[in-house]
PDB file of N, CA and C in Angstrom:
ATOM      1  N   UNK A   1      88.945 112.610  88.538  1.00  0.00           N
ATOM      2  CA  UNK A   1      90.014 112.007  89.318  1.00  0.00           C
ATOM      3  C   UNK A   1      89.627 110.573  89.662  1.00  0.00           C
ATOM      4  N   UNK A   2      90.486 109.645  89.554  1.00  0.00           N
ATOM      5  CA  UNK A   2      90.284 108.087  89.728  1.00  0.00           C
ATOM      6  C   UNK A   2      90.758 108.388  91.182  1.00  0.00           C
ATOM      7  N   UNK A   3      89.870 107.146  92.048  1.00  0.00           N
ATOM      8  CA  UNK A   3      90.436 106.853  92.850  1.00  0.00           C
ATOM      9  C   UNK A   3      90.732 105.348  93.366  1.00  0.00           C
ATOM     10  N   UNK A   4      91.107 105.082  94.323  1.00  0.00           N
ATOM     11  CA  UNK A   4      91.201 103.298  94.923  1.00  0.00           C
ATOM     12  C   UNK A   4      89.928 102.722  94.772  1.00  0.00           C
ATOM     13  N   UNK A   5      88.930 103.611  94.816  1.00  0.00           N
ATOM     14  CA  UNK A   5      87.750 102.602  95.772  1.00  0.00           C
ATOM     15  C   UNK A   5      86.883 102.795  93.927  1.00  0.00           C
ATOM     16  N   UNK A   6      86.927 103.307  93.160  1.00  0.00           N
ATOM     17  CA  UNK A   6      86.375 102.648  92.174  1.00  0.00           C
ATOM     18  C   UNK A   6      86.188 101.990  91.589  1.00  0.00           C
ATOM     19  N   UNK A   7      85.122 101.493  90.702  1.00  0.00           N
ATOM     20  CA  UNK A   7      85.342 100.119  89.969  1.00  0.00           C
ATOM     21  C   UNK A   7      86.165  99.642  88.809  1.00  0.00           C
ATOM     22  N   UNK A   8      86.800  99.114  88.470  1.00  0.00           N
ATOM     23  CA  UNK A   8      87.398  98.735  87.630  1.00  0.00           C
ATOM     24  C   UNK A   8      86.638  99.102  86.109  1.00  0.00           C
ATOM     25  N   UNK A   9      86.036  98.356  86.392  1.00  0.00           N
ATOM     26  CA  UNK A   9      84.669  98.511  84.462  1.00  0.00           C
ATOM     27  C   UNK A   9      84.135 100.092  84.593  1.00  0.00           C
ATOM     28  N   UNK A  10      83.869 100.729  85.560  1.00  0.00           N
ATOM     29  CA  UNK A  10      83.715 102.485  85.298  1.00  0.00           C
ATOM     30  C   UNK A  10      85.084 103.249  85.203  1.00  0.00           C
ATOM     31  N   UNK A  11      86.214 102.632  85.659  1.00  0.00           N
ATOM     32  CA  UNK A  11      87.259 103.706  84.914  1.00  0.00           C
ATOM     33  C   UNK A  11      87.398 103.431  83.770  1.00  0.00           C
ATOM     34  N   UNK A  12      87.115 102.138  83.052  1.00  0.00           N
ATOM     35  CA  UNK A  12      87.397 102.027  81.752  1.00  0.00           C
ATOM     36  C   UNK A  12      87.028 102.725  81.088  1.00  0.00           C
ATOM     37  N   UNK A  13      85.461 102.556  81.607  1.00  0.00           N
ATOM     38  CA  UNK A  13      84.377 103.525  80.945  1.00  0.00           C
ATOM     39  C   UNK A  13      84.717 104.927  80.618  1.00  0.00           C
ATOM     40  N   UNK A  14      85.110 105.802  81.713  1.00  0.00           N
ATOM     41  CA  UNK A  14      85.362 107.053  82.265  1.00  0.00           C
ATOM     42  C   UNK A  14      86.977 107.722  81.398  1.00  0.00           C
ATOM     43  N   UNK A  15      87.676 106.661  81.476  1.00  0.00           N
ATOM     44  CA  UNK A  15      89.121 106.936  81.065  1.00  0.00           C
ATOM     45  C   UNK A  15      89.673 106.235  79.753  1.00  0.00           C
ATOM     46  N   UNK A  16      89.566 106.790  78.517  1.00  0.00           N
ATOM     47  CA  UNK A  16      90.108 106.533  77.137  1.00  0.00           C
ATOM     48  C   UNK A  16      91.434 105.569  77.566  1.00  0.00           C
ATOM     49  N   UNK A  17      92.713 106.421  78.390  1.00  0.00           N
ATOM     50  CA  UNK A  17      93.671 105.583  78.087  1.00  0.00           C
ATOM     51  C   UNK A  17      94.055 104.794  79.705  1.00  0.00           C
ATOM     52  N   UNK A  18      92.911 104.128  79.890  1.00  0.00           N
ATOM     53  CA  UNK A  18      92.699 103.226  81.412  1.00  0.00           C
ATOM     54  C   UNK A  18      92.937 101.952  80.510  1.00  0.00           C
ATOM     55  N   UNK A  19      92.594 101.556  79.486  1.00  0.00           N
ATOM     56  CA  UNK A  19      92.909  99.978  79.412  1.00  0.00           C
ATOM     57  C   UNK A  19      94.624  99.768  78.881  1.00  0.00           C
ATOM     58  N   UNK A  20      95.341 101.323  78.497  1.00  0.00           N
ATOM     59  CA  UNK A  20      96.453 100.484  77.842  1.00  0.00           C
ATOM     60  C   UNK A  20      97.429 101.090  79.119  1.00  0.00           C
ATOM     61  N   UNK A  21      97.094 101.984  80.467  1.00  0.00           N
ATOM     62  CA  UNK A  21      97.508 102.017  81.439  1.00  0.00           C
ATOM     63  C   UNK A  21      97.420 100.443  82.228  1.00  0.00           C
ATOM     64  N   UNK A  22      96.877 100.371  82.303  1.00  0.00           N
ATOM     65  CA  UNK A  22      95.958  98.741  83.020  1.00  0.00           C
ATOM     66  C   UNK A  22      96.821  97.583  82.616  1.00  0.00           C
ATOM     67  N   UNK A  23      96.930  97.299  81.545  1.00  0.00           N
ATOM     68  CA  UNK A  23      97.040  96.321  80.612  1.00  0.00           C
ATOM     69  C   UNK A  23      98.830  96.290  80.721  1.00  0.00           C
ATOM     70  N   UNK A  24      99.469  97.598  80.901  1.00  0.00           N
ATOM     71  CA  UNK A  24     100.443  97.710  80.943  1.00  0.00           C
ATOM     72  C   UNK A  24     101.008  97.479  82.581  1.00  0.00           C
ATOM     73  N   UNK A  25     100.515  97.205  83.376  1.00  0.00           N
ATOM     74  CA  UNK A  25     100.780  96.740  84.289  1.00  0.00           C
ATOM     75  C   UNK A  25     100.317  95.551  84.883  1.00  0.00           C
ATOM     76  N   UNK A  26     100.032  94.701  83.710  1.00  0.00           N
ATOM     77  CA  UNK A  26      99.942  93.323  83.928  1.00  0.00           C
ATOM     78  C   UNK A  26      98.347  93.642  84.445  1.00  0.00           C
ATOM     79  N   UNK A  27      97.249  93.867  84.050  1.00  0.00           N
ATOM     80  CA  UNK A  27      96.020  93.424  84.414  1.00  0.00           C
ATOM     81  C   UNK A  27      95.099  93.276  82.947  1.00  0.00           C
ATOM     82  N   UNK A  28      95.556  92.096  82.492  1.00  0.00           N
ATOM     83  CA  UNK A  28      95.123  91.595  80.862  1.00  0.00           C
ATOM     84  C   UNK A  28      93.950  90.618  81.169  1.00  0.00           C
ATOM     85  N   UNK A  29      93.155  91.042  82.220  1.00  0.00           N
ATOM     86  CA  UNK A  29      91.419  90.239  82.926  1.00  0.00           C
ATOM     87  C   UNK A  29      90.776  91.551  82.673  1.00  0.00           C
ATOM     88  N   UNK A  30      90.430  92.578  81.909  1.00  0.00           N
ATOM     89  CA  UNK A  30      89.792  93.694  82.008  1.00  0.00           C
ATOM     90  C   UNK A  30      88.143  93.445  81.469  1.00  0.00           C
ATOM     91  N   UNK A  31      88.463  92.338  80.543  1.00  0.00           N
ATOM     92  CA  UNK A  31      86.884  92.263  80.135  1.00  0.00           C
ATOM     93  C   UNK A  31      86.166  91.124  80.931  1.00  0.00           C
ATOM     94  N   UNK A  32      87.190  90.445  81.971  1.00  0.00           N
ATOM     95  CA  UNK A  32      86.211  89.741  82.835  1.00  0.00           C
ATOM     96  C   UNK A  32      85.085  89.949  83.569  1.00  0.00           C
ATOM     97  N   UNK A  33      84.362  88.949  84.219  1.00  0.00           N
ATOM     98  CA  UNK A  33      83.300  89.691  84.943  1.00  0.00           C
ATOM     99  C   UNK A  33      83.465  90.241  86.562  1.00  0.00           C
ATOM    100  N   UNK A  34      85.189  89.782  86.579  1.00  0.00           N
ATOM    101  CA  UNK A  34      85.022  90.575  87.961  1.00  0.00           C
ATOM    102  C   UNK A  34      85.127  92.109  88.198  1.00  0.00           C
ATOM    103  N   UNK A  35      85.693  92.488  86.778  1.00  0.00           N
ATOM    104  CA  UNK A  35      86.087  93.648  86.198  1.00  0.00           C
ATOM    105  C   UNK A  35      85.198  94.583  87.293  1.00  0.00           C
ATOM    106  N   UNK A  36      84.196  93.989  86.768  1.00  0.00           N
ATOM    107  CA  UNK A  36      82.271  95.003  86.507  1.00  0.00           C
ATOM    108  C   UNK A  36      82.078  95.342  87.760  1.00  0.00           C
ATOM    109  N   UNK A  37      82.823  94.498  89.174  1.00  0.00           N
ATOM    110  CA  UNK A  37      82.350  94.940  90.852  1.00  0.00           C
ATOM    111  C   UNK A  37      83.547  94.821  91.047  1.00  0.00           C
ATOM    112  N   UNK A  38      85.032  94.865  90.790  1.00  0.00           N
ATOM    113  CA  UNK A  38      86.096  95.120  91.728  1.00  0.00           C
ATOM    114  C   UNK A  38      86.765  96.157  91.759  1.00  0.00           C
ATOM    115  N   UNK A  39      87.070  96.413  92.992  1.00  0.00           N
ATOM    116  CA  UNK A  39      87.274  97.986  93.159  1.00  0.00           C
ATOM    117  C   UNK A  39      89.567  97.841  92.180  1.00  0.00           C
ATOM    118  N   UNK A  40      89.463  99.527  92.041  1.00  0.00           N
ATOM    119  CA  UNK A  40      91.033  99.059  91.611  1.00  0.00           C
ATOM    120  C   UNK A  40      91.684  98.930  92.558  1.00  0.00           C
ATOM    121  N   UNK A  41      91.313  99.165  93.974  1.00  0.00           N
ATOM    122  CA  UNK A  41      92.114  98.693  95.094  1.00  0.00           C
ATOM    123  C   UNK A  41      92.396  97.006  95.232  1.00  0.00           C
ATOM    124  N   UNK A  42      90.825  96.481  95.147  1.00  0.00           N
ATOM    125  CA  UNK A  42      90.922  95.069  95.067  1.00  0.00           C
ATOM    126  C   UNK A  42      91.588  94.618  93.721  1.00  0.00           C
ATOM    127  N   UNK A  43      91.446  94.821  92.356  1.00  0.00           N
ATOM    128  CA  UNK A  43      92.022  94.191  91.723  1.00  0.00           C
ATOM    129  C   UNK A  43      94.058  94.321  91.824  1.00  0.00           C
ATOM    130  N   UNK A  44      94.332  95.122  92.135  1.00  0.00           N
ATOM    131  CA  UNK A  44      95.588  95.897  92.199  1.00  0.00           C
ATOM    132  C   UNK A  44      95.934  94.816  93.337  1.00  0.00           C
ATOM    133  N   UNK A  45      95.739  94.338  94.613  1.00  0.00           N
ATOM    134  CA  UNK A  45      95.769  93.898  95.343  1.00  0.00           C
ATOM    135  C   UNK A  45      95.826  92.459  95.209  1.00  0.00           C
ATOM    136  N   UNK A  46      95.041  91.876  94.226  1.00  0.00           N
ATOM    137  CA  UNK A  46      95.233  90.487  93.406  1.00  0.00           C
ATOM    138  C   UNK A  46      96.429  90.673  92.806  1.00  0.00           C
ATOM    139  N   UNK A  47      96.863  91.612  92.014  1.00  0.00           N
ATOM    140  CA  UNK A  47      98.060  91.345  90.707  1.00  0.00           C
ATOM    141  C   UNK A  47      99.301  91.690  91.354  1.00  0.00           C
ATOM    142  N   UNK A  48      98.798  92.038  92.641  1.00  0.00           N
ATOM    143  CA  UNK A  48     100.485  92.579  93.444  1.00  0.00           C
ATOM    144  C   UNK A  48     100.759  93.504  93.142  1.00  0.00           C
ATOM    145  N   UNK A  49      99.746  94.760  93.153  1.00  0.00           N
ATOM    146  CA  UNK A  49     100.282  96.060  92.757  1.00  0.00           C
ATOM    147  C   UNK A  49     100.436  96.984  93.677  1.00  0.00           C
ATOM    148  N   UNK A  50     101.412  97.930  93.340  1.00  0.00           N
ATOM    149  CA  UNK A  50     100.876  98.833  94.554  1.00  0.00           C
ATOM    150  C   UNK A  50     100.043  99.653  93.940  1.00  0.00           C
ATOM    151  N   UNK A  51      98.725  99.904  94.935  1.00  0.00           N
ATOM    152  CA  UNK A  51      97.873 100.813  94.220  1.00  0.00           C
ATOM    153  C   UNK A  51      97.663 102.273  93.695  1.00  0.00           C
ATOM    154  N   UNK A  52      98.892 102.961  94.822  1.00  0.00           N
ATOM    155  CA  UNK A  52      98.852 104.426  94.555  1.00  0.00           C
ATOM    156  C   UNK A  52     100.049 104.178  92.910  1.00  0.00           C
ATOM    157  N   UNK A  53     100.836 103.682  92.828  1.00  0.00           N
ATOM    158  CA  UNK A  53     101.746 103.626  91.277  1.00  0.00           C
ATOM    159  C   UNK A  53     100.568 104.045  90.155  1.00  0.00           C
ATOM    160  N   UNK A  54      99.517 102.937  90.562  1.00  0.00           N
ATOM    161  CA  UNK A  54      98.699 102.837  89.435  1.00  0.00           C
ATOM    162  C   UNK A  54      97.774 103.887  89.440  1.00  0.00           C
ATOM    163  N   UNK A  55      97.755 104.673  90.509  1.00  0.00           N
ATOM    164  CA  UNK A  55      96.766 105.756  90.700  1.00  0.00           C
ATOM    165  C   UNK A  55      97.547 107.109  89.935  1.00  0.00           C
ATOM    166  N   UNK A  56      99.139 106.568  90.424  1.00  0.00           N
ATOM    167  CA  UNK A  56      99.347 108.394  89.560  1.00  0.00           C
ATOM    168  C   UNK A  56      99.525 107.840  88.094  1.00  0.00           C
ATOM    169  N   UNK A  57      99.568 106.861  87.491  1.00  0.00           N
ATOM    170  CA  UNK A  57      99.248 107.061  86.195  1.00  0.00           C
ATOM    171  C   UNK A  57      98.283 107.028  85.355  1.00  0.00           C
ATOM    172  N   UNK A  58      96.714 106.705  85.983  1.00  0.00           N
ATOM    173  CA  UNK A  58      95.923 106.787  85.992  1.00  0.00           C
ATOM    174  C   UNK A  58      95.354 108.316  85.889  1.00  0.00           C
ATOM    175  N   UNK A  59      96.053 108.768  86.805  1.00  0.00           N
ATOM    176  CA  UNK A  59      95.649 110.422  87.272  1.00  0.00           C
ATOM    177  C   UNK A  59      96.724 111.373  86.916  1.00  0.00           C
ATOM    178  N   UNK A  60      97.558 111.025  85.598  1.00  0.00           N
ATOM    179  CA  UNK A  60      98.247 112.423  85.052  1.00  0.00           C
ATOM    180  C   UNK A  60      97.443 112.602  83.934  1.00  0.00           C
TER     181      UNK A  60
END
């Protein structure tokens, strides 16, 4: 289960279809280096997301 407070670069890791979930909601910085320490709360929070949207598609 993903949650808010994880890092961005370990769900990638963790989740096959996290980059074309991601990517599809406008977060096309995935191989940056903030990737590697921002939580998906914080990045979600930069791109104007709401974070739980991205959590249930993350988490079906």
């Amino acid at each position: 289960m993903i949650t808010k407070d994880m890092i961005v670069g370990n769900i990638l890791k963790e989740n096959e279809k996290a980059y074309e979930i991601l990517t599809g909601f406008g977060m096309h910085c995935l191989g940056c280096p903030s990737s590697q320490m921002e939580s998906l709360e914080d990045a979600c929070m930069v791109h104007g997301l709401k974070v739980n949207d991205v959590l249930e598609e993350l988490n079906k």
